[in-house]
Protein backbone atom coordinates (compact mmCIF):
# COMPACT_ATOMS: atom_id res chain seq x y z
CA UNK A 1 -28.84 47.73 -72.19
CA UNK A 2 -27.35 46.56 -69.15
CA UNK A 3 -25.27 48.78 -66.85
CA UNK A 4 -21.65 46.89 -67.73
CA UNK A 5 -22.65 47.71 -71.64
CA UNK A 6 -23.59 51.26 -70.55
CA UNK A 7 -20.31 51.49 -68.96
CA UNK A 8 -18.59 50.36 -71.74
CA UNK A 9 -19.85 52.93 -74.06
CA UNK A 10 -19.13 55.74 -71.76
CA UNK A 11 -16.64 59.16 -73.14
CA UNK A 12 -13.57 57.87 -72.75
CA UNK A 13 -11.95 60.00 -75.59
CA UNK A 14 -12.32 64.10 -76.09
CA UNK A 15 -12.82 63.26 -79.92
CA UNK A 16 -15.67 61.48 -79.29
CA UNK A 17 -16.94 64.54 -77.21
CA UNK A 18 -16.22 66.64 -79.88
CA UNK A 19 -18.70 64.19 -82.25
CA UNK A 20 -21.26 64.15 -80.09
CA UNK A 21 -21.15 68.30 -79.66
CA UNK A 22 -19.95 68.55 -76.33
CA UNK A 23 -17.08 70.19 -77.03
CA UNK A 24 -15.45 72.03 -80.11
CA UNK A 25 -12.32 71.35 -81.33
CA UNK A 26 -10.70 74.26 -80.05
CA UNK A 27 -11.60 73.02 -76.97
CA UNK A 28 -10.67 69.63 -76.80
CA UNK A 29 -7.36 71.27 -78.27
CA UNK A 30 -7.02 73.04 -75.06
CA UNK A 31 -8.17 70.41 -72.17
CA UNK A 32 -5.09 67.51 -74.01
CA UNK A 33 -3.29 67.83 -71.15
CA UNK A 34 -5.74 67.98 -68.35
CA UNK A 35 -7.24 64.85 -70.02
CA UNK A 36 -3.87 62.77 -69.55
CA UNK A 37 -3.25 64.25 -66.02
CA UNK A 38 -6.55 63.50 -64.62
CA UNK A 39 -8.88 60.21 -65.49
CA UNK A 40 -11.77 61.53 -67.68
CA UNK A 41 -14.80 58.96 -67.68
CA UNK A 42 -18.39 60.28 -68.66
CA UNK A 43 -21.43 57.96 -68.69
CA UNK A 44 -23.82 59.09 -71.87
CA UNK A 45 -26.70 59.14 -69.28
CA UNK A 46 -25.04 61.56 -67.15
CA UNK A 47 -23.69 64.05 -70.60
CA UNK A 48 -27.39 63.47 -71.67
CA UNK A 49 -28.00 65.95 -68.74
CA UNK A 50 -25.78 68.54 -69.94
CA UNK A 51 -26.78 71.88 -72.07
CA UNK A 52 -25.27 71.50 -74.36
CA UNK A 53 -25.62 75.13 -75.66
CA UNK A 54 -24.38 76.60 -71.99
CA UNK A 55 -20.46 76.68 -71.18
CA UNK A 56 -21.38 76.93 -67.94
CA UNK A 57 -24.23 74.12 -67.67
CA UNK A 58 -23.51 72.86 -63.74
CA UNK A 59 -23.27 69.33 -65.29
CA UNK A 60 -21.05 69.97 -67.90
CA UNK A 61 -18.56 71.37 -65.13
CA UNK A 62 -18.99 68.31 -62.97
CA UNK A 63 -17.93 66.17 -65.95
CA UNK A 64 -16.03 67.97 -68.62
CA UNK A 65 -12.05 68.38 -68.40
CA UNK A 66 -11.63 71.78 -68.17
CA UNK A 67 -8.39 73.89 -68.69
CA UNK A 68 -8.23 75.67 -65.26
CA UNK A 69 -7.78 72.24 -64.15
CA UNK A 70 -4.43 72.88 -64.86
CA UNK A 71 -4.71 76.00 -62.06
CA UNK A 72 -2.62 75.79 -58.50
CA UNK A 73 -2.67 77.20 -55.76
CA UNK A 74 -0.18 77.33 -52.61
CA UNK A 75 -2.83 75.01 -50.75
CA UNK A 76 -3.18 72.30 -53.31
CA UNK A 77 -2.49 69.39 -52.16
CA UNK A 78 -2.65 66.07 -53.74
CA UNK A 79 -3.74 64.18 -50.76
CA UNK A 80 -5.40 66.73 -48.84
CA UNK A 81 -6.96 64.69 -46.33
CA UNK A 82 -4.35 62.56 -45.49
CA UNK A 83 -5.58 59.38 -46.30
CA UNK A 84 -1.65 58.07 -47.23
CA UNK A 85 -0.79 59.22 -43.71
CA UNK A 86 -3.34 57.09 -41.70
CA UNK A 87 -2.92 53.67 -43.44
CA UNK A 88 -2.20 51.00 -40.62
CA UNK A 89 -3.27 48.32 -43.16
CA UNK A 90 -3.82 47.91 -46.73
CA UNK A 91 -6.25 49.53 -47.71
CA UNK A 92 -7.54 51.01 -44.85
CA UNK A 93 -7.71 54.79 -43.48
CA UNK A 94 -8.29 55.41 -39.95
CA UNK A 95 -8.57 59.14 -39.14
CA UNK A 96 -11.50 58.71 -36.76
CA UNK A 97 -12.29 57.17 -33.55
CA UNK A 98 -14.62 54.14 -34.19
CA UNK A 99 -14.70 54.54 -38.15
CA UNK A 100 -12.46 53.56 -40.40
CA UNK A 101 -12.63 53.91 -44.42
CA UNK A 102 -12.21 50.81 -46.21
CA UNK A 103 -10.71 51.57 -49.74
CA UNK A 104 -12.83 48.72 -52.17
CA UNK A 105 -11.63 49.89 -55.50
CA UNK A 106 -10.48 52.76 -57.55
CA UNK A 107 -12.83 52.85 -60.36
CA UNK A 108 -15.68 55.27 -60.74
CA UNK A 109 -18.86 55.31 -62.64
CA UNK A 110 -17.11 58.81 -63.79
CA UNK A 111 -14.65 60.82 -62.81
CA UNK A 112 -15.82 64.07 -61.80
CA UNK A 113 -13.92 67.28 -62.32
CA UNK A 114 -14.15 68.18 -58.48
CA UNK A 115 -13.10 65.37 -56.70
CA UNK A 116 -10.73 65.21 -53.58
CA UNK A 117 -8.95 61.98 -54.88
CA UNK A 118 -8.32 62.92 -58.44
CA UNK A 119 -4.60 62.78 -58.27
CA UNK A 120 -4.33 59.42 -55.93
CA UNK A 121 -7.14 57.65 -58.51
CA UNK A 122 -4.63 58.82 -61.09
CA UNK A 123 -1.25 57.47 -59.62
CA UNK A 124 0.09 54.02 -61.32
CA UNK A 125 0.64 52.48 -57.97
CA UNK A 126 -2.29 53.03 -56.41
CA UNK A 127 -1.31 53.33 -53.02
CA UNK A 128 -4.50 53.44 -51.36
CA UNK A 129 -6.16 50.66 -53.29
CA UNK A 130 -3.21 47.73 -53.31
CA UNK A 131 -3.04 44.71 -51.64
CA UNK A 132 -6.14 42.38 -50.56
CA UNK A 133 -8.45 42.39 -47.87
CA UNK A 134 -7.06 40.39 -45.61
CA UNK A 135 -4.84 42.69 -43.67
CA UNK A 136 -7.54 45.10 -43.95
CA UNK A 137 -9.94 42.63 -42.22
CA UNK A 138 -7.25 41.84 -39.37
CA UNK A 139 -7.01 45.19 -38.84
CA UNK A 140 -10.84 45.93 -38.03
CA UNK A 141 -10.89 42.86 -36.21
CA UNK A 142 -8.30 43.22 -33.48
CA UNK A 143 -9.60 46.76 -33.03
CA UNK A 144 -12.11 46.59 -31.25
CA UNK A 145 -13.09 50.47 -30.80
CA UNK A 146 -13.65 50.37 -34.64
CA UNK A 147 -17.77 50.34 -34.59
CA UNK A 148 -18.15 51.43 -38.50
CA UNK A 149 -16.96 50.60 -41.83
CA UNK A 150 -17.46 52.93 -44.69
CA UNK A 151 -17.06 51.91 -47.69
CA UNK A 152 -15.25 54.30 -50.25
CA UNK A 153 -12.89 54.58 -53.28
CA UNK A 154 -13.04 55.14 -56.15
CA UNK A 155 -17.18 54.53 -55.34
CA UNK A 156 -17.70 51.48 -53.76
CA UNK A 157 -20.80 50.84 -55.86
CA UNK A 158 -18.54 49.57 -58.68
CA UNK A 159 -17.58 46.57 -57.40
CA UNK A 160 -19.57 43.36 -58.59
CA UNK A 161 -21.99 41.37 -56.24
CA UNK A 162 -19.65 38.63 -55.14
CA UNK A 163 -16.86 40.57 -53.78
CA UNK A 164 -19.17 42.41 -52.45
CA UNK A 165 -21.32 40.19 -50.36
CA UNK A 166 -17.82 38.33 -49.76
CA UNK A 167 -16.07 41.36 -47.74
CA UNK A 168 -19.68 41.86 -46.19
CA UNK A 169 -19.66 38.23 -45.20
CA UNK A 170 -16.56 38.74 -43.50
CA UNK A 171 -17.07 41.96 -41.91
CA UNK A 172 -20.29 40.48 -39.89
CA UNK A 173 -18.45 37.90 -38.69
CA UNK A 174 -16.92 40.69 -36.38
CA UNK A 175 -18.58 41.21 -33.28
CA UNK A 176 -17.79 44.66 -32.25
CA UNK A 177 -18.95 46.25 -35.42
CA UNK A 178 -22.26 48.00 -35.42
CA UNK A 179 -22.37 49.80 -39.12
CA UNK A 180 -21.60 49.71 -42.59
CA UNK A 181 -21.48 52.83 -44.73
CA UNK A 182 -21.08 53.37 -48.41
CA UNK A 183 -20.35 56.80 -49.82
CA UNK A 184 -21.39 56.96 -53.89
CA UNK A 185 -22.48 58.69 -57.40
CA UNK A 186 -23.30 55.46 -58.64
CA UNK A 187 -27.13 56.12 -58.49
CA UNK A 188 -26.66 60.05 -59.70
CA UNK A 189 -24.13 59.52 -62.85
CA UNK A 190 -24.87 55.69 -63.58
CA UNK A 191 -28.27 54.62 -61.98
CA UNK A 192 -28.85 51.58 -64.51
CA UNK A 193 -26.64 50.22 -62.24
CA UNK A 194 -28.42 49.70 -59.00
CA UNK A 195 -30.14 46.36 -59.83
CA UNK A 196 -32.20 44.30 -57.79
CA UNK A 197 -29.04 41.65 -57.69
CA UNK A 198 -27.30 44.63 -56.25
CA UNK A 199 -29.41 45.40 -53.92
CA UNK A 200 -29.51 42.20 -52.51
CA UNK A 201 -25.89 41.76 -52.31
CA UNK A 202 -26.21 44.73 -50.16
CA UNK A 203 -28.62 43.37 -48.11
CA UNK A 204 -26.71 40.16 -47.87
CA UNK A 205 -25.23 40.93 -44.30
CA UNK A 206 -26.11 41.43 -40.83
CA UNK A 207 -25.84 44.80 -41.16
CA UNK A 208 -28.57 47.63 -42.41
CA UNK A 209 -26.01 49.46 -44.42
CA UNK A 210 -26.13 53.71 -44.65
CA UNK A 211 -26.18 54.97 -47.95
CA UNK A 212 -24.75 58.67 -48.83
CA UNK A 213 -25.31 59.63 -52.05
CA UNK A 214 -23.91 62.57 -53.90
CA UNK A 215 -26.18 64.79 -55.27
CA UNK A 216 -25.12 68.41 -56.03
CA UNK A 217 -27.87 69.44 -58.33
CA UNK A 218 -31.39 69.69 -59.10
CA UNK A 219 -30.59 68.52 -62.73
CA UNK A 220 -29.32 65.36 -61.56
CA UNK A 221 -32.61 64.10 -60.62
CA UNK A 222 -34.16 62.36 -62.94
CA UNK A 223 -36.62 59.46 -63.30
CA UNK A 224 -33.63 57.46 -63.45
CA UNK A 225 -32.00 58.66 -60.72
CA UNK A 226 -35.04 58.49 -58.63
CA UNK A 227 -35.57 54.93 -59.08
CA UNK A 228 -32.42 53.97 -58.11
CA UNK A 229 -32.42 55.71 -55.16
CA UNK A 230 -36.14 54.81 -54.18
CA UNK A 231 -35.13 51.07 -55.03
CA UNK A 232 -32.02 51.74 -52.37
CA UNK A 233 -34.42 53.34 -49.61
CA UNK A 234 -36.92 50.20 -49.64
CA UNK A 235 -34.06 48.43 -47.98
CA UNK A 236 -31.21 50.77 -46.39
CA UNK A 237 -31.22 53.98 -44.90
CA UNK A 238 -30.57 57.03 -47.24
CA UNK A 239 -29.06 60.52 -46.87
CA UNK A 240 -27.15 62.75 -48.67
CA UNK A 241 -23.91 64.84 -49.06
CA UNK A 242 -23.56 68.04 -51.59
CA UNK A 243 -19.71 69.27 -51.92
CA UNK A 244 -20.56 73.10 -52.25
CA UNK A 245 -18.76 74.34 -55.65
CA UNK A 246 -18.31 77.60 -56.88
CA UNK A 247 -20.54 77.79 -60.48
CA UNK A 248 -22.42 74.89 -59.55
CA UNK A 249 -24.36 74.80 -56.65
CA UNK A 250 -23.35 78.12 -54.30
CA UNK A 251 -26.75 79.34 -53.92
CA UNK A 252 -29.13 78.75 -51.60
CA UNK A 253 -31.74 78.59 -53.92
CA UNK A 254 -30.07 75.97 -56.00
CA UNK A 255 -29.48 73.96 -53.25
CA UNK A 256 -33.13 74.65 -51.19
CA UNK A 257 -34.67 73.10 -54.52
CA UNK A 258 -32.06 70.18 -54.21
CA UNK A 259 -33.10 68.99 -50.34
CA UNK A 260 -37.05 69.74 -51.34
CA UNK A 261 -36.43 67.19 -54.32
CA UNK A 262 -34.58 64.67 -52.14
CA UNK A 263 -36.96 64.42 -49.67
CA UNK A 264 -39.54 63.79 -52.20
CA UNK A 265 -37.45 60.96 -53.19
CA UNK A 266 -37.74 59.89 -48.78
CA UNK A 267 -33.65 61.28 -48.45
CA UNK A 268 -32.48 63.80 -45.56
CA UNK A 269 -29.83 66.16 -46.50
CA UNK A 270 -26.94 65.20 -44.41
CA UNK A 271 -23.80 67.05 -45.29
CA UNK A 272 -23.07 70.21 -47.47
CA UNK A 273 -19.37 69.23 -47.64
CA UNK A 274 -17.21 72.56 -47.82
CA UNK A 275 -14.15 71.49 -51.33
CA UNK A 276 -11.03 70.31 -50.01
CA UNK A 277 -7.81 71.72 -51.35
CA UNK A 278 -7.54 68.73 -53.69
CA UNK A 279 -4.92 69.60 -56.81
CA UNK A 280 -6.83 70.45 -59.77
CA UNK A 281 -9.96 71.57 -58.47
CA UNK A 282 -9.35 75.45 -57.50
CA UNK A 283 -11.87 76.45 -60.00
CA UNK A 284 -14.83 75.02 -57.51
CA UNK A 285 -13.10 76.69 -54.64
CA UNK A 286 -15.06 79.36 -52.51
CA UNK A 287 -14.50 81.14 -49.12
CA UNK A 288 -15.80 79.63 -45.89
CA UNK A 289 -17.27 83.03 -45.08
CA UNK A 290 -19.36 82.81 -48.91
CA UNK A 291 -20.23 79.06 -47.90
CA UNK A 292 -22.16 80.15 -44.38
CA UNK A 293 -23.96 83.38 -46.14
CA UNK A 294 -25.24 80.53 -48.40
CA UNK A 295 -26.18 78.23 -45.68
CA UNK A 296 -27.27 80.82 -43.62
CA UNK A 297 -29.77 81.81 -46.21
CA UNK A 298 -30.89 78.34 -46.71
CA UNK A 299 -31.13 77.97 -42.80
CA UNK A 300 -33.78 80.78 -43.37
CA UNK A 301 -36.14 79.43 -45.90
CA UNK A 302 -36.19 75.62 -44.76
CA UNK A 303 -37.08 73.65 -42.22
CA UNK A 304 -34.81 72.37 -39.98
CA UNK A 305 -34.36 69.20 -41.40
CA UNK A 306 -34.00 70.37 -44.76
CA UNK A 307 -30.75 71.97 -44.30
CA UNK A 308 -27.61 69.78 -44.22
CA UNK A 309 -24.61 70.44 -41.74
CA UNK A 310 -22.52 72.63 -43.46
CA UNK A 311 -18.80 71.08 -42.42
CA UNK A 312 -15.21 70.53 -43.83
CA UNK A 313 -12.43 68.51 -42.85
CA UNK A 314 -9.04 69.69 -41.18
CA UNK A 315 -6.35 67.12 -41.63
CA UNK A 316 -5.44 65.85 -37.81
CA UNK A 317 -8.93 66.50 -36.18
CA UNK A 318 -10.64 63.74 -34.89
CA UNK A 319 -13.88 64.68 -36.79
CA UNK A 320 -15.54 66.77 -39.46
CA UNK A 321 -15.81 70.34 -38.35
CA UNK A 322 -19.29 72.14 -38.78
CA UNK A 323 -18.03 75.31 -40.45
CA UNK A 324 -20.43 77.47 -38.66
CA UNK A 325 -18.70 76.64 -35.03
CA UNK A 326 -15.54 78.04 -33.59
């Protein structure tokens, strides 16, 4: 089966999660709403990871709509970061000196339950994701102090070969750029997708592109998973960033086990990304002062390089702040 076919026959419809004994009906009964508010996309590979006998499996909370969804606080925001604020071209972001985000499409492999963007990857318009490229090249072009690209979303992983190697064509063509990034699940929630093609469309470029992936979990590596990601590292360099989430992964165990398994699969732990106010994901939230006891205790059973930086970002600062700093 090929990775478009996969795709196709992801959970698009709580019925169908109900069939396959994910949920009960009382509980697809209760998530209606969150389902129509927020985009709801679940690859069978990535349920096939979920216990399905535990309500509080840390897959199953990743990917299931859940009711407290519907849960806000006075910090929610639905753009927490900004990105609608620092758009001098279509889509583009440019928070930070020398980097900019370049916004390649809203789609996801799946939508998961904690993520920062839910409610822009959910508005009609799509502000962040309209137009073409060619403003957005223009832009990176006649700044020079731009250095880096990263590629985000939606997850950049999504988009097909040609456009790919296309913007990548174009970007190289631009002297004073040093870097491409891409930020993705792609190889955690829908590894049949990194193909060889892929790969090479990645490769296609001047550029040795940075990979972050986004693991959160021990359970999400898996032979598949693993040979996406060791298919990725024969070619590009590969780290990773964990969001910490309450009922998922806020233990240091947990999350020891998680960088020993990366690095077995040749991937440093980069980031352990504190949640973002994002509207509809207060159930995930935690306090910075839990979040360093966890790292802390992680700093104290791993090596150095073993242990991500533990940071968050504060809309208007120039970079991500390590949490553990003034």
């Amino acid at each position: 089966m090929s990775w478009e076919q996969e795709l196709a026959g992801a959970y698009r419809r709580l019925e169908d999660l109900v069939a396959d004994g994910y949920l009960s009906q009382e509980e697809a009964l209760r998530v209606q709403g969150v389902a129509k508010t927020y985009r709801f996309l679940i690859p069978k590979y990535y349920a096939s990871l979920i216990d399905k006998r535990d309500p509080a499996c840390p897959i199953r909370l990743q990917a299931i709509p859940q009711f407290s969804e519907e849960l806000k606080t006075d910090s929610d925001s639905p753009d927490p970061l900004g990105d609608l604020k620092h758009r001098p071209a279509l889509r583009i972001t440019h928070r930070y000196k020398g980097r900019v985000l370049l916004h390649l499409t809203p789609n996801c492999s799946m939508y998961c339950r904690f993520c920062f963007r839910k409610s822009l990857l959910n508005e009609l318009k799509e502000d962040l994701f309209s137009g073409g490229f060619t403003e957005a090249i223009a832009y990176i072009s006649k700044t020079i102090e731009i250095e880096e690209v990263i590629f985000s979303g939606g997850d950049p992983f999504m988009v097909g070969e040609g456009a790919l190697q296309q913007v990548l064509s174009q970007l190289a063509k631009i002297s004073h750029l040093k870097r491409v990034r891409f930020h993705t699940r792609v190889p955690v929630t829908l590894p049949s997708r990194i193909t060889a093609s892929f790969v090479q469309a990645l490769a296609s470029s001047r550029f040795r592109p940075v990979v972050i992936t986004h693991f959160n979990h021990p359970r999400e590596i898996t032979p598949e998973s693993t040979r996406a990601v060791l298919e990725l590292g024969d070619r590009f360099i590969v780290l990773n960033q964990s969001v910490l989430l309450r009922s998922v992964n806020d233990n240091a165990q947990i999350l020891g086990a998680l960088s020993e398994q990366l690095f077995e699969m040749g991937v440093l732990p980069y980031y352990l990304h504190h949640p973002d106010p994002a509207q509809g994901t207060s159930q995930f939230y935690l306090s910075v002062e839990e979040g360093i006891g966890i790292w802390e205790a992680m700093r104290r059973e791993l090596p150095g390089y073993l242990v991500p930086r533990y940071v968050k970002d504060v809309v208007g600062e120039a970079y991500k702040r390590d949490v553990n700093s003034p």
